[in-house]
Protein backbone atom coordinates (compact mmCIF):
# COMPACT_ATOMS: atom_id res chain seq x y z
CA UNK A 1 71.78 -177.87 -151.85
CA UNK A 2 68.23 -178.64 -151.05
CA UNK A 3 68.30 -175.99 -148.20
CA UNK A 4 69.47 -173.60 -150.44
CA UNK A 5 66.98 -173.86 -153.19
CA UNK A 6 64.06 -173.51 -150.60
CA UNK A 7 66.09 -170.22 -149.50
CA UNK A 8 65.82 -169.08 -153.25
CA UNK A 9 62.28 -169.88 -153.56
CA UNK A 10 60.97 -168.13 -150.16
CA UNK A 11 63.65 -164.94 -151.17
CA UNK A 12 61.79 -165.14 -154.80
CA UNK A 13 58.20 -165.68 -153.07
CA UNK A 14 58.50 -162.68 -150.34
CA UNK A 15 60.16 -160.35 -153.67
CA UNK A 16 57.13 -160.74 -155.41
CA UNK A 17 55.02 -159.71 -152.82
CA UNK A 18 56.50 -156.99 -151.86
CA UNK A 19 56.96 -155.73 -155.37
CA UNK A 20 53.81 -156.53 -157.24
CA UNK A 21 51.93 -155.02 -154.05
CA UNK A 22 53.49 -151.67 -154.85
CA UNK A 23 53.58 -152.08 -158.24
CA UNK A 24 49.94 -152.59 -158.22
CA UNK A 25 48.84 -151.68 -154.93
CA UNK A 26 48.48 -147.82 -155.65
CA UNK A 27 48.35 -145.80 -152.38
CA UNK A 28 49.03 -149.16 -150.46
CA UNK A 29 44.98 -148.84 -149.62
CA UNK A 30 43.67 -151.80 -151.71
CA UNK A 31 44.93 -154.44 -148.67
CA UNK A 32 43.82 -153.35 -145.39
CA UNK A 33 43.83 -155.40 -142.00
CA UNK A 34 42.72 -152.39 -140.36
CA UNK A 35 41.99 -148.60 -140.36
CA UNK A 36 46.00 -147.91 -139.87
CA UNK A 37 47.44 -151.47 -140.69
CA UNK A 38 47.95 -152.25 -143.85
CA UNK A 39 49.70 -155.23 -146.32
CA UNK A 40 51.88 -152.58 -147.04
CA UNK A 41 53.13 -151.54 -143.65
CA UNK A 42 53.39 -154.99 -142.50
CA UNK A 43 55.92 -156.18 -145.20
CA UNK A 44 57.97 -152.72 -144.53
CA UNK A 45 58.63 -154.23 -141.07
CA UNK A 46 58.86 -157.55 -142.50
CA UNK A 47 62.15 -156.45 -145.16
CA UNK A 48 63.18 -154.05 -142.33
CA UNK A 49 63.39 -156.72 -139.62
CA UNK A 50 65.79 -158.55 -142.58
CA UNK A 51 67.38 -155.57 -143.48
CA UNK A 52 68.43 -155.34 -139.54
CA UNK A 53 69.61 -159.12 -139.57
CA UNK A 54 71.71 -158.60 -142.21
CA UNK A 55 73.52 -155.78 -141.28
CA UNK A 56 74.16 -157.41 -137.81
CA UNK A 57 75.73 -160.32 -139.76
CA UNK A 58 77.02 -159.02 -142.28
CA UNK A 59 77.85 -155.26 -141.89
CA UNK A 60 78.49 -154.09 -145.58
CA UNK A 61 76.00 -152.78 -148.02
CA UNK A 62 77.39 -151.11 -151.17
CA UNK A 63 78.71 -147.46 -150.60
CA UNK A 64 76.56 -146.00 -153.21
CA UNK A 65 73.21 -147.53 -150.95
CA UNK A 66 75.58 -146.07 -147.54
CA UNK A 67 75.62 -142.77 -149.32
CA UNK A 68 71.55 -142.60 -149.99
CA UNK A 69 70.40 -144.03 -146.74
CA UNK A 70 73.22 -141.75 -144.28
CA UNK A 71 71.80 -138.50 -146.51
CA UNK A 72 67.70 -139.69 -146.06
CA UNK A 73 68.25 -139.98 -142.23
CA UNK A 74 70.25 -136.94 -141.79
CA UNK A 75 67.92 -134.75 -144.55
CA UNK A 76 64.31 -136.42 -142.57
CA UNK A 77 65.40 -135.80 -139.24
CA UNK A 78 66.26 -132.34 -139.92
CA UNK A 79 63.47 -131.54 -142.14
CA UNK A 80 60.82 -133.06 -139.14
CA UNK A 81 62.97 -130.85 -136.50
CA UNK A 82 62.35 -127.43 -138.61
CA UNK A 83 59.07 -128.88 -139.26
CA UNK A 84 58.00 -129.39 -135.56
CA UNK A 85 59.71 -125.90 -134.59
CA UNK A 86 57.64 -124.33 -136.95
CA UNK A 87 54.32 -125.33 -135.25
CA UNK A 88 53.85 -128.32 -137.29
CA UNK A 89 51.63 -131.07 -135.52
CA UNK A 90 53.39 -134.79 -134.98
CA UNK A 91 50.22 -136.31 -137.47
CA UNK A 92 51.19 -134.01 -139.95
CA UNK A 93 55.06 -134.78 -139.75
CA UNK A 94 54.72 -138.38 -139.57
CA UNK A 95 52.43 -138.09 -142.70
CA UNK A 96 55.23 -136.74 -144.66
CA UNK A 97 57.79 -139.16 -143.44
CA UNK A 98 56.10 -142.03 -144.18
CA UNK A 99 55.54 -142.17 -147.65
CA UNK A 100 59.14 -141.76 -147.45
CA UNK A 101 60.46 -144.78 -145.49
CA UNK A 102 60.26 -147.24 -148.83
CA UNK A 103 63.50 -145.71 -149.03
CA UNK A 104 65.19 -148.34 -147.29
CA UNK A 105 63.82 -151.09 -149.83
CA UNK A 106 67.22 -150.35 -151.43
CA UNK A 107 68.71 -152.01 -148.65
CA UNK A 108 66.54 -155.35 -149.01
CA UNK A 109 67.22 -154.86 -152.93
CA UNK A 110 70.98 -154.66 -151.92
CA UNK A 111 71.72 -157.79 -150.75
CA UNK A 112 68.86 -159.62 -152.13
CA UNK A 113 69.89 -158.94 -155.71
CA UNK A 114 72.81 -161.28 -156.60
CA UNK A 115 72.96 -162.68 -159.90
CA UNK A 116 72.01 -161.78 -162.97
CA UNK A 117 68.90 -164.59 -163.12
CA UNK A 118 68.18 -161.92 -159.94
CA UNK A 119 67.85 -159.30 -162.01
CA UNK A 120 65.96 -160.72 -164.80
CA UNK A 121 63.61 -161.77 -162.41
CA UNK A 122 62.44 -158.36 -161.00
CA UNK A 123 62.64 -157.08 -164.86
CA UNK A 124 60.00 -159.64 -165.32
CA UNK A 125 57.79 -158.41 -162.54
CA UNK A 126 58.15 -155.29 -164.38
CA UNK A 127 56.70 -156.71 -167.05
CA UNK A 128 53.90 -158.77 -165.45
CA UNK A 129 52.69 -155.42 -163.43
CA UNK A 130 52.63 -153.29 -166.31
CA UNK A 131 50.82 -156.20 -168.68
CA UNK A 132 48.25 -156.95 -165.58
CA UNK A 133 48.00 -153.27 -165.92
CA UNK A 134 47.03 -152.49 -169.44
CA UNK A 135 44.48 -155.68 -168.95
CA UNK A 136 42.70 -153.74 -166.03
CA UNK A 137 42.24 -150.61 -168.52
CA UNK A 138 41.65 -152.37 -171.53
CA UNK A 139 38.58 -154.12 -169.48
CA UNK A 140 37.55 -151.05 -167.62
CA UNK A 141 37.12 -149.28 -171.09
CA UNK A 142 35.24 -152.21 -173.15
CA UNK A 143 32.78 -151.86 -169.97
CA UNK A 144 32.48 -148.44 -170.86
CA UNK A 145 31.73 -148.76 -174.35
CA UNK A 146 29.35 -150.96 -173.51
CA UNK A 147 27.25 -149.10 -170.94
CA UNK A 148 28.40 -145.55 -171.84
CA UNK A 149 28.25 -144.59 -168.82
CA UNK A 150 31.21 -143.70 -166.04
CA UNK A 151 28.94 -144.37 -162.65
CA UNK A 152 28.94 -148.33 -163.68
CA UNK A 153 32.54 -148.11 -164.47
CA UNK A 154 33.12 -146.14 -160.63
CA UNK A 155 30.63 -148.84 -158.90
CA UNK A 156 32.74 -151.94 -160.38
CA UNK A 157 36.05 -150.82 -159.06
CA UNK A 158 35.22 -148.17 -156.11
CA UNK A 159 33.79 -149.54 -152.70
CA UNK A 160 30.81 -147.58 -152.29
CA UNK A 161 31.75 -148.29 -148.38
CA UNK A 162 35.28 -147.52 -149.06
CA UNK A 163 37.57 -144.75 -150.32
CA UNK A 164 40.53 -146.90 -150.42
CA UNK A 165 40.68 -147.49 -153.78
CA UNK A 166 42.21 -144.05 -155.56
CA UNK A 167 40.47 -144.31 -159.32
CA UNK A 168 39.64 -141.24 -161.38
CA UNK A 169 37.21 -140.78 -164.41
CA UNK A 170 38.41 -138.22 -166.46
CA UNK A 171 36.02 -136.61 -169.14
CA UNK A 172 33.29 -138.52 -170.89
CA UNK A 173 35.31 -141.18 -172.40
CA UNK A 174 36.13 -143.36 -169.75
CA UNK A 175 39.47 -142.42 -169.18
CA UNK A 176 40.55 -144.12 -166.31
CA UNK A 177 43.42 -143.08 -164.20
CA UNK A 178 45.22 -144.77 -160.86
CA UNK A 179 48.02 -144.09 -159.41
CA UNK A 180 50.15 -146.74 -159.92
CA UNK A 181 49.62 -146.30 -163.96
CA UNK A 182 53.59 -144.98 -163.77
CA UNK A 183 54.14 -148.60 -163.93
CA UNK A 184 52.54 -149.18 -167.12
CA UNK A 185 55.58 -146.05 -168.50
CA UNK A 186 57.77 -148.20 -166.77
CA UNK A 187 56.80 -151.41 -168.29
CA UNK A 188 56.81 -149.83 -171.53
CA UNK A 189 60.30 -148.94 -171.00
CA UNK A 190 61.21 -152.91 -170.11
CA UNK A 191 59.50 -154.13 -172.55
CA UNK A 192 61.20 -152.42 -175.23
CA UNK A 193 64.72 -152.51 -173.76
CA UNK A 194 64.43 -155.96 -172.55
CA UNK A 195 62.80 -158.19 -174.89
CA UNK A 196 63.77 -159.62 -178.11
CA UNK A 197 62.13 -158.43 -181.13
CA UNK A 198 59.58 -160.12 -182.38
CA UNK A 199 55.53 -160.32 -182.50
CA UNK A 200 55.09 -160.60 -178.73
CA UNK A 201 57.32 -157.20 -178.09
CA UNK A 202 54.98 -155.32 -180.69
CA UNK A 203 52.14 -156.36 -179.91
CA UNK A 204 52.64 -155.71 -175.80
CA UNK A 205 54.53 -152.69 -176.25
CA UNK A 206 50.83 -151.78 -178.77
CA UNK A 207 48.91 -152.61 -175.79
CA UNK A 208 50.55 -150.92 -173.36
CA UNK A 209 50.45 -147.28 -175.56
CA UNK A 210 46.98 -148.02 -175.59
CA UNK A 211 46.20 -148.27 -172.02
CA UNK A 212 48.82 -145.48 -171.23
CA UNK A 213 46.77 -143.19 -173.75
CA UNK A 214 43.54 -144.50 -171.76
CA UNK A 215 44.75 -143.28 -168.53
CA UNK A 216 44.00 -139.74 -169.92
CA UNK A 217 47.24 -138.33 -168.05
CA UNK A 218 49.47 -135.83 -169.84
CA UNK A 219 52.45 -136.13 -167.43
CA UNK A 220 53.20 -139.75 -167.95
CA UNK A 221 52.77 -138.72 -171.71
CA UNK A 222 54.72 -136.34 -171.96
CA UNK A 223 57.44 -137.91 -169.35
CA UNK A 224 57.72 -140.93 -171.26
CA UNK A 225 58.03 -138.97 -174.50
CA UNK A 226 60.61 -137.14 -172.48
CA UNK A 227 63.12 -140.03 -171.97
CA UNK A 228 62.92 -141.53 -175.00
CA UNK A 229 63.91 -137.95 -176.44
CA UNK A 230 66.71 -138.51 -174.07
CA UNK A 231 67.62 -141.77 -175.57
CA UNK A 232 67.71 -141.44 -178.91
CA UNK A 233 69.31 -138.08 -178.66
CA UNK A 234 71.80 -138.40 -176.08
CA UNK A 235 71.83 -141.94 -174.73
CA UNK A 236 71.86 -144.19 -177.79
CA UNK A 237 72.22 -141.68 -180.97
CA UNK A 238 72.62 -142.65 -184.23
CA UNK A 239 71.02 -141.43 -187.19
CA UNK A 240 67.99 -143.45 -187.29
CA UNK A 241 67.75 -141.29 -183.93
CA UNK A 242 66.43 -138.59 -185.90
CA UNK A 243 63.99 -141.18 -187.56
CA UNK A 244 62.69 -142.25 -184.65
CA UNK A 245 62.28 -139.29 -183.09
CA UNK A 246 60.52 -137.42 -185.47
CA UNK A 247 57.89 -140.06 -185.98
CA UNK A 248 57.66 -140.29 -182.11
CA UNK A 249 56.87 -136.20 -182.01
CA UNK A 250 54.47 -136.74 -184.67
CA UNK A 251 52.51 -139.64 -182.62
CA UNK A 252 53.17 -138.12 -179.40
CA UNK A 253 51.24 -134.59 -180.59
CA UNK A 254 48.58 -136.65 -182.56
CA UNK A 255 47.18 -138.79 -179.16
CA UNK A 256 47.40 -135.74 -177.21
CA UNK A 257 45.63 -133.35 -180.14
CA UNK A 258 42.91 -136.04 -180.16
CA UNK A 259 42.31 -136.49 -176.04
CA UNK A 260 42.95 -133.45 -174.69
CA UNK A 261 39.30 -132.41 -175.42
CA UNK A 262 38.29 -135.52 -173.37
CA UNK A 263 40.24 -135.88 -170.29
CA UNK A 264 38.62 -133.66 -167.69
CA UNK A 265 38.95 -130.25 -166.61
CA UNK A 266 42.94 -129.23 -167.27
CA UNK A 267 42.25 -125.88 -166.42
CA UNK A 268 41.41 -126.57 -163.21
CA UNK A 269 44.21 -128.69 -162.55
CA UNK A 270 46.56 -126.60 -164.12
CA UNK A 271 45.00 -123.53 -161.87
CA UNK A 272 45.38 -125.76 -158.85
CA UNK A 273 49.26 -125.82 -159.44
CA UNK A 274 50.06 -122.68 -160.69
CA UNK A 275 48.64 -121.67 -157.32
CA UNK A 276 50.38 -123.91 -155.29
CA UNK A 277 53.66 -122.77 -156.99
CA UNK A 278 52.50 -119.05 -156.01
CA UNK A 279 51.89 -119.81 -152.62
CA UNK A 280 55.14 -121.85 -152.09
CA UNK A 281 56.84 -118.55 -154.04
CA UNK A 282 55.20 -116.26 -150.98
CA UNK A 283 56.24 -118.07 -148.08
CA UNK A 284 59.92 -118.84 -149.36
CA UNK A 285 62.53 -117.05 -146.56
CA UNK A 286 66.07 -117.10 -146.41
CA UNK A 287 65.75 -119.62 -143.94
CA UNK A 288 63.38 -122.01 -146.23
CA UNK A 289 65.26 -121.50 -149.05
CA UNK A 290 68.01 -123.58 -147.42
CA UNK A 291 66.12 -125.85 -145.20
CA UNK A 292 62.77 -125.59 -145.95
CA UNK A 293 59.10 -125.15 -143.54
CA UNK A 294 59.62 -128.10 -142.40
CA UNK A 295 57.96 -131.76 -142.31
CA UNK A 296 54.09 -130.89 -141.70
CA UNK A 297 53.87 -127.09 -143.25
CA UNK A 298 52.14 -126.93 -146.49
CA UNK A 299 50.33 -124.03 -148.19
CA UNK A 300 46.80 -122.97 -148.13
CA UNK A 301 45.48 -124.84 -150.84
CA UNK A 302 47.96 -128.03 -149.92
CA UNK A 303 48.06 -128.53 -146.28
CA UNK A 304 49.45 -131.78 -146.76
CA UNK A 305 51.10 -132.94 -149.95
CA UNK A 306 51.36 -130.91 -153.83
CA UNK A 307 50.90 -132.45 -157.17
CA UNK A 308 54.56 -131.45 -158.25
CA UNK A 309 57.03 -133.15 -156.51
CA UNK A 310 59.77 -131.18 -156.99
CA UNK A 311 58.13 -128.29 -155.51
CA UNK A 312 57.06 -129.69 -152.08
CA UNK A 313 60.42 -130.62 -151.98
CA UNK A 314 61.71 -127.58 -151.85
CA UNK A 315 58.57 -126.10 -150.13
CA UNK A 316 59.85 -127.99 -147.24
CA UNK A 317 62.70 -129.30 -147.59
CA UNK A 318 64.62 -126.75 -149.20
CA UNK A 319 67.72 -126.76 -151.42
CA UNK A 320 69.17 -129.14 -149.25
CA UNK A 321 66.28 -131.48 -149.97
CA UNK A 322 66.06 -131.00 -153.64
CA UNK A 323 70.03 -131.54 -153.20
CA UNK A 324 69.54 -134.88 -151.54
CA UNK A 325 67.44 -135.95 -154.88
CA UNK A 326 69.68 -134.80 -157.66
CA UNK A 327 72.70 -137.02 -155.57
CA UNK A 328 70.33 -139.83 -155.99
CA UNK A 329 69.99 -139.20 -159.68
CA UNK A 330 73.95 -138.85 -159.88
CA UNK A 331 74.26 -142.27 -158.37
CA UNK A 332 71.95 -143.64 -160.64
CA UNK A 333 74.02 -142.01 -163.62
CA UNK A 334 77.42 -143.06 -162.67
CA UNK A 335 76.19 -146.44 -162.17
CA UNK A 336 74.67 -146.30 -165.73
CA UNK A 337 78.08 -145.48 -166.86
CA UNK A 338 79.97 -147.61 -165.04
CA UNK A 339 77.83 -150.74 -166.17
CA UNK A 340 77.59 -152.06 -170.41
CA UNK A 341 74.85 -149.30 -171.58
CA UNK A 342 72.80 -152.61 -173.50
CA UNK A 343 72.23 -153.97 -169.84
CA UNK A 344 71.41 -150.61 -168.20
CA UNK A 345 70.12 -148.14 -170.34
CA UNK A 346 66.69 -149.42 -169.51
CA UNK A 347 67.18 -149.13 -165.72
CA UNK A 348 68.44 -145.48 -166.00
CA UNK A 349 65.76 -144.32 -168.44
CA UNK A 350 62.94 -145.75 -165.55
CA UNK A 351 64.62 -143.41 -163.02
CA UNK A 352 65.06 -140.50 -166.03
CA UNK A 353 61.29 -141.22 -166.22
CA UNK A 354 60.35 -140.64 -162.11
CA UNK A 355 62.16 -137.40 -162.28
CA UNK A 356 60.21 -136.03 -165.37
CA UNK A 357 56.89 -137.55 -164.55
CA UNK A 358 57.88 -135.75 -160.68
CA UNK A 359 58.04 -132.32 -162.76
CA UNK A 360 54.35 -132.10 -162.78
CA UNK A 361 52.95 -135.05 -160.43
CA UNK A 362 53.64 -136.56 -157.16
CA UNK A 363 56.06 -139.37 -157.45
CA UNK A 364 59.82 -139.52 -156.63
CA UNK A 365 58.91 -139.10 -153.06
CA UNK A 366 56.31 -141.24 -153.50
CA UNK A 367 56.67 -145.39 -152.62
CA UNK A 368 55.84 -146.04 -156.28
CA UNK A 369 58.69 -143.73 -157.52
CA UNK A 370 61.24 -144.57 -154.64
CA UNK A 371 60.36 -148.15 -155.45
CA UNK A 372 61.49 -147.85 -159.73
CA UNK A 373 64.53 -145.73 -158.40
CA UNK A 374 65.38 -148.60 -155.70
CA UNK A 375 65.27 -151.25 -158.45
CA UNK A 376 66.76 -149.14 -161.22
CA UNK A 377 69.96 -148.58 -158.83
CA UNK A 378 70.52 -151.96 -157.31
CA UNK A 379 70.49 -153.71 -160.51
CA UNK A 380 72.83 -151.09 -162.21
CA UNK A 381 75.18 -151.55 -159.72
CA UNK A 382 75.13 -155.65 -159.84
CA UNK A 383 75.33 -155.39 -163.38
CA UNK A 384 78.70 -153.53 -163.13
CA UNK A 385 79.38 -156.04 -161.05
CA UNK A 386 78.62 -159.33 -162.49
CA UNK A 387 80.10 -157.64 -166.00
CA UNK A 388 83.86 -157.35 -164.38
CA UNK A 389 83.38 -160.92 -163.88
CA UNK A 390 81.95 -162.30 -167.12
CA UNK A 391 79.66 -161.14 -169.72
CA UNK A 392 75.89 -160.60 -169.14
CA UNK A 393 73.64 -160.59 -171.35
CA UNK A 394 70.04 -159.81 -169.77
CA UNK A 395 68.05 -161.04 -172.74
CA UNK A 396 70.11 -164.14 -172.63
CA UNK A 397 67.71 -167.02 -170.34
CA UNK A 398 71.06 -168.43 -169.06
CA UNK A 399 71.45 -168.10 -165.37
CA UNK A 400 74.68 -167.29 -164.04
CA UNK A 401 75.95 -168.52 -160.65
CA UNK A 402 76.01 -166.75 -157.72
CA UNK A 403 79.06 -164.36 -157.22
């Protein structure tokens, strides 16, 4: 019994590592041992070396996780042989893969995730990220108000030695984006599906707006606006739907009415896309439209990776890759519906959300995307699990045994 609590803890221990680090780790940059190791890289070999054990004992992992990891291998190896045909260099294909290879957290998440108290637990470190989060911008932007001006702001979080550390300052009123802020969209999302109403859930889920209006980024905006259209419309309707909705249009076009003036340079950005999707446009073959360039073949302007997802997907992957992705968001759907929609709504709107947000910014093949995705499907398919056994009730505190 002993034995098996210490297991628990050390399994608990080595999940929050792993989790918070890419929850608020950004590029995986911000721990470094050296120029090419990082924190990052060594706990993927750490959950792959476990991920090996298991299957060597064990030999089963759910056919849903099968499906994804069987379609990743075959999809990457194919994509990084048209890739290298094409005249790609091995730096450049390896720097496409990589990002990639969080893909197999599912498989940790799969047999690590037993029990319900299991799931709770990562929705809390959901929580804790996206609260840590709103902290770090809530700071960041009483520093600025104070100084008024951005170069303090850049100096206190930026290693003038260092460019590990991926922050932007957007306009002149210290807007402060980072690339892991999907997590504070995602928080958002657990918050409000997974806490009990109350002052606490109001005032957090305040908060959070607040920083996610601070990171001065239309997409998560707009994305997270997205999915809660989703919900209210599709997902959950009722009439207060309606309600809800309207006011949430009406807030929605209000913060971005009053910000848009003082986030940076759109048009640029905008420019920088719209040419991207023209170049992509002029190199598309027969050939490419099916498979893809190729692992390591970008465009002019994008050599390596592209703003919008979706479209270096199918840059080089093709509609076989862009296939591969709407199979994972199929799996995530029929294990919504599969599972009690109170316990997984909030799971499937986080992976609605990383497909929207991927529409116009770099994320479902991105470790922080894969990583909500991985999570999102593991614990939908427990939950349909541990439901044909019992009820759950993830806002209950009441552990349930292991199954």
């Amino acid at each position: 019994m002993e034995t098996a609590g210490a297991l628990q803890k050390i399994k608990y221990a080595f999940l929050t590592v792993v989790l918070l680090e890419l929850m608020l780790g950004g590029t995986g940059r911000l721990v470094e041992f050296t120029s090419f190791l990082t924190l990052r890289m060594c706990l993927f070999l750490i959950y792959m070396c476990l991920i090996i054990v298991y299957l060597l004992i064990k030999r089963t992992l759910p056919v849903e996780v099968v499906v994804i990891i069987v379609f990743f291998l075959v999809l990457n190896i194919l994509s990084s042989i048209v890739g290298y045909a094409g005249g790609a260099v091995s730096a450049d294909i390896f720097e496409d893969v990589k990002p990639l290879l969080n893909t197999f957290l599912i498989c940790y998440l799969a047999f690590s995730v037993k029990t319900a108290a299991d799931i709770r637990y990562l929705i809390n470190l959901l929580k804790i990220s996206a609260v840590l989060l709103t902290v770090f911008h809530l700071v960041l932007y009483c520093i600025f108000l104070k100084y008024s001006d951005i170069a303090i702001l850049y100096s206190a979080i930026n290693s003038a030695e260092s460019n590990n550390t991926v922050f932007l300052f957007k306009g002149d009123s210290g807007f402060v984006n980072y690339t892991g802020d999907i997590y504070l969209c995602v928080g958002f999302i657990v918050w409000e599906q997974y806490t009990k109403n109350g002052w606490v859930k109001v005032l957090v889920l305040a908060l959070i707006t607040i920083a996610i209006v601070l990171t001065g980024t239309r997409g998560l905006i707009i994305a997270l606006a997205a999915v809660y259209f989703v919900k209210w419309l599709i997902l959950k309707f009722n009439y207060k739907s309606l309600l809800y909705l309207a006011f949430g249009v009406m807030i929605v076009s209000g913060v971005y009415l009053n910000i848009k003036d003082n986030i940076g340079d759109k048009v640029e950005s905008d420019e920088t896309r719209y040419e991207q999707i023209d170049e992509v446009k002029e190199m598309v073959t027969p050939l490419s439209f099916v498979v893809g360039h190729g692992y390591g073949i970008g465009v002019p302007v994008r050599p390596i990776h592209m703003e919008i997802s979706f479209l270096e997907i199918f840059h080089k992957q093709g509609i076989i890759g862009l296939a591969y992705y709407v199979t994972v968001l199929f799996i995530a759907y029929r294990a919504y519906k599969r599972s009690q929609r109170e316990n997984s709504i909030g799971f499937y709107m986080s992976v609605l959300f990383i497909f929207f947000v991927s529409t116009t910014n770099p994320y479902v093949n991105h470790p922080l995307g894969i990583t909500v995705i991985a999570i999102a499907i593991v614990s939908m398919l427990k939950l349909h699990e541990l439901e044909k056994m019992g009820e759950v009730n993830l806002l209950n505190s009441k552990k349930e045994q292991n199954i």
